[in-house]
Structure formats: structure tokens, C-alpha cells
C-alpha atoms as a PDB file:
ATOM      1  CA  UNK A   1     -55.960-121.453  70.769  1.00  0.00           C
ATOM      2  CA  UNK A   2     -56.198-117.858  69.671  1.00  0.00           C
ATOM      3  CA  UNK A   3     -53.518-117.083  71.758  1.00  0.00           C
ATOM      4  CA  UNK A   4     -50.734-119.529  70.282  1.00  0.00           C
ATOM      5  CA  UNK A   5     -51.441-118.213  66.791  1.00  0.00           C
ATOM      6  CA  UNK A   6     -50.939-114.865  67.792  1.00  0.00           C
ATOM      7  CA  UNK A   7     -47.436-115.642  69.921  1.00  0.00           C
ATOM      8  CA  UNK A   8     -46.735-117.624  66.695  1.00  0.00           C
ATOM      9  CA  UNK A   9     -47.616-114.697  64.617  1.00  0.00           C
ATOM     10  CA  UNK A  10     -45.376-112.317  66.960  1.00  0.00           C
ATOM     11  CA  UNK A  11     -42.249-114.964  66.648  1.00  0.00           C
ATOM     12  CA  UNK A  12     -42.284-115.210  63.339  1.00  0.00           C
ATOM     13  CA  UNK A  13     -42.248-111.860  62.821  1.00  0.00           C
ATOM     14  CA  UNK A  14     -39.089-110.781  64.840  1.00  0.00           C
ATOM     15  CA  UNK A  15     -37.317-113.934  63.467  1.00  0.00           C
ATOM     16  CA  UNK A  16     -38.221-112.141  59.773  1.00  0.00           C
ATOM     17  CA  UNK A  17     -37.100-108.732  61.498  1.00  0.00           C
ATOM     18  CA  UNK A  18     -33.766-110.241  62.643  1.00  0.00           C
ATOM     19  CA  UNK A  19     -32.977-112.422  59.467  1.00  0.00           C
ATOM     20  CA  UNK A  20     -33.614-108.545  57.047  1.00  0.00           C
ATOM     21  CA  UNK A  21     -31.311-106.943  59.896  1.00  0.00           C
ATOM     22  CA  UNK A  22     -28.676-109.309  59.561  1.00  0.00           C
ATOM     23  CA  UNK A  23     -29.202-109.783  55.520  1.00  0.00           C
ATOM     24  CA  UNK A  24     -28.540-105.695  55.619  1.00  0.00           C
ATOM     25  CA  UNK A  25     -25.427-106.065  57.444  1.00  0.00           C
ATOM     26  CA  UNK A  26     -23.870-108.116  55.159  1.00  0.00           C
ATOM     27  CA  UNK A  27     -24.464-106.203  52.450  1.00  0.00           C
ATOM     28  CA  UNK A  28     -23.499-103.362  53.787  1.00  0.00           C
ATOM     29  CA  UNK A  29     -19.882-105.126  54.713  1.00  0.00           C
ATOM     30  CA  UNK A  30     -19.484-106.350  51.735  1.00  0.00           C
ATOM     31  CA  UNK A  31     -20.106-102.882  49.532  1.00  0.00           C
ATOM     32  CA  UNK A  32     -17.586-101.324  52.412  1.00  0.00           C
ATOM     33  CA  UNK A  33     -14.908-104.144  51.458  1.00  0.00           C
ATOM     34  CA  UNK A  34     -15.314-103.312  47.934  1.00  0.00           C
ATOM     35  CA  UNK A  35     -14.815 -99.663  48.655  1.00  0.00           C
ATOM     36  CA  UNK A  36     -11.839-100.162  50.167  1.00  0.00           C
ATOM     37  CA  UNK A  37     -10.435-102.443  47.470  1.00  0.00           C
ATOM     38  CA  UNK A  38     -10.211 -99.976  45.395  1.00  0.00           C
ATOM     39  CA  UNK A  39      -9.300 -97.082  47.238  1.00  0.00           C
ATOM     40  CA  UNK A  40      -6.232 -99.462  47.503  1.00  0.00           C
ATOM     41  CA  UNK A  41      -6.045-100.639  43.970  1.00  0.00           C
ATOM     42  CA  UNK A  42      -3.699 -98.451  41.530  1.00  0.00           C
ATOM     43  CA  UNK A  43      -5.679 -98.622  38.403  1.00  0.00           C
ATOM     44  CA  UNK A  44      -9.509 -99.923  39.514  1.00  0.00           C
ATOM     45  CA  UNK A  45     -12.028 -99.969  36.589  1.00  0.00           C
ATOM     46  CA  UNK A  46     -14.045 -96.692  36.513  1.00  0.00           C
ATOM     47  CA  UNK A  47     -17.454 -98.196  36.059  1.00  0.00           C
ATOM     48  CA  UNK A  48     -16.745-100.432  39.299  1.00  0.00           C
ATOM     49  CA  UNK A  49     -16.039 -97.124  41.230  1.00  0.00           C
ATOM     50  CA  UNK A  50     -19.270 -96.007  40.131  1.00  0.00           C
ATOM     51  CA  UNK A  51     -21.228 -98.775  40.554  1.00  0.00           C
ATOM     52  CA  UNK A  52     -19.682 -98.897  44.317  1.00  0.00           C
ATOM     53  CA  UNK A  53     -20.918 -94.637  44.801  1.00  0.00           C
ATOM     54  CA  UNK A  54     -24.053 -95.777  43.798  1.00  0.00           C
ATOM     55  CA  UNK A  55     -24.387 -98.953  46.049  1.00  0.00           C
ATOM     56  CA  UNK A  56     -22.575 -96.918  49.124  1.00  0.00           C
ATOM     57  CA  UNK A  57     -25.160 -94.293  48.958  1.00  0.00           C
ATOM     58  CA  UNK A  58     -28.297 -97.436  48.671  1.00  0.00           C
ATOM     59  CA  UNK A  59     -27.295 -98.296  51.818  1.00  0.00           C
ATOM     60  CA  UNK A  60     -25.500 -95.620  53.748  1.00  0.00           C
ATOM     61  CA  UNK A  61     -29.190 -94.547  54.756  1.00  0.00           C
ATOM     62  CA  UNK A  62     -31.481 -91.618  54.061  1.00  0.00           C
ATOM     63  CA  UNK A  63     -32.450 -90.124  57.336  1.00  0.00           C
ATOM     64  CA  UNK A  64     -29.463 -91.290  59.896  1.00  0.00           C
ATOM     65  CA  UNK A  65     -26.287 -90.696  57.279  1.00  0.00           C
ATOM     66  CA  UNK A  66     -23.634 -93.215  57.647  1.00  0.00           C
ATOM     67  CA  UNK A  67     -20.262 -90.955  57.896  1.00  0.00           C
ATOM     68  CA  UNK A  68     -18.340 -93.545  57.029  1.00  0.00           C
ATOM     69  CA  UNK A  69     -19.579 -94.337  54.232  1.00  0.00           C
ATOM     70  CA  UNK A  70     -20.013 -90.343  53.659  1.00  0.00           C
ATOM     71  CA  UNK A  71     -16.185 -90.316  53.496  1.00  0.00           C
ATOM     72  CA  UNK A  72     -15.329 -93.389  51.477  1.00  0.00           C
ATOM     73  CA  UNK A  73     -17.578 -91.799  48.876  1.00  0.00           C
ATOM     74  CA  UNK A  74     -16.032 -88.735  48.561  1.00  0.00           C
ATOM     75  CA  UNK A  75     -12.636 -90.327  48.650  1.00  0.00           C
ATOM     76  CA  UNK A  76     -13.975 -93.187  45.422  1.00  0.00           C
ATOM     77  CA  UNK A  77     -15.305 -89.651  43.880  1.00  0.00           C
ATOM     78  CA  UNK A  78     -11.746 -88.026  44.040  1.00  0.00           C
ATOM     79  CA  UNK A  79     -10.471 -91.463  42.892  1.00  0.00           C
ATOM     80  CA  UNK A  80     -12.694 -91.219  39.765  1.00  0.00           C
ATOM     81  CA  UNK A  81     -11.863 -88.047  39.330  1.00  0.00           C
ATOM     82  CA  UNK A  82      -8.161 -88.976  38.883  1.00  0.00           C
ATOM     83  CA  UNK A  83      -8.570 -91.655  37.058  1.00  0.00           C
ATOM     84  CA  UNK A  84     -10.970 -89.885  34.437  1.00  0.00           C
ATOM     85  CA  UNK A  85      -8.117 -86.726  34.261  1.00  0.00           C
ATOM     86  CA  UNK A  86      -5.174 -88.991  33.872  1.00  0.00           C
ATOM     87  CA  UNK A  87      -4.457 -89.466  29.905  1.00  0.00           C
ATOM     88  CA  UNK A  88      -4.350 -93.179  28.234  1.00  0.00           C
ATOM     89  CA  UNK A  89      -0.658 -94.167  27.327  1.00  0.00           C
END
């Protein structure tokens, strides 16, 4: 009886791993969407750009860098930069 707890155990546990992986990846997609909506936008809000940097790097990973998230930041930071130089009318 041991053994069905433990093979219960074990299941539950990769169905836990799978459900984080796949919870991850969605989040990831949709902060990547977002980054690209307003790299296509004219005139996005600066504190959404920022808030999108800040997510980006959250999940772009510490030890194994996403590049492509790598880029889209430094392309939102030249963005901001823009934005912030470009005088009110």
C-alpha cells in the first residue's frame, strides 16, 4: 500500500511540475505580446514601457538569458528614451 502512495506522490508531483511549466509559458507570451504592442504603438504610455522592462527581465531568466527578450528590452529602452527626449506640444 506503501507503494501506491508513493506512485501517487510521484504523479502528483510532475502534474504540479507541468501545470508551473505551462503557467510560465503563458506569462511569458503574454509580457512578449505586450512588448511588441508597443514597440508598434506611436505614442505608448511611458510607465507601461517600464512596467513591461521590468516584467521582461522577471522572466527572461537569470542564469540561461533569453536573447529575445534581451533585444526587445533594449529596443522598449531606446523607445523610452525617445519618448522621454521628445518635448510635450
Amino acid at each position: 500500500m506503501e507503494y501506491v502512495y508513493f506512485v501517487l506522490l510521484i504523479l502528483f508531483l510532475a502534474l504540479v511540475l507541468i501545470l508551473l511549466t505551462r503557467l510560465d509559458r503563458r506569462t511569458k507570451n503574454k509580457w512578449r505580446k505586450n512588448a511588441y504592442d508597443l514597440l508598434e504603438m506611436a505614442n505608448p504610455d511611458s510607465e507601461e514601457i517600464v512596467k513591461t522592462i521590468k516584467n521582461l527581465r522577471l522572466y527572461g531568466g537569470r542564469i540561461r538569458r533569453d536573447k529575445e527578450f534581451q533585444q526587445i528590452i533594449s529596443r522598449l529602452h531606446e523607445k523610452l528614451d525617445a519618448i522621454e527626449k521628445k518635448p510635450d506640444s
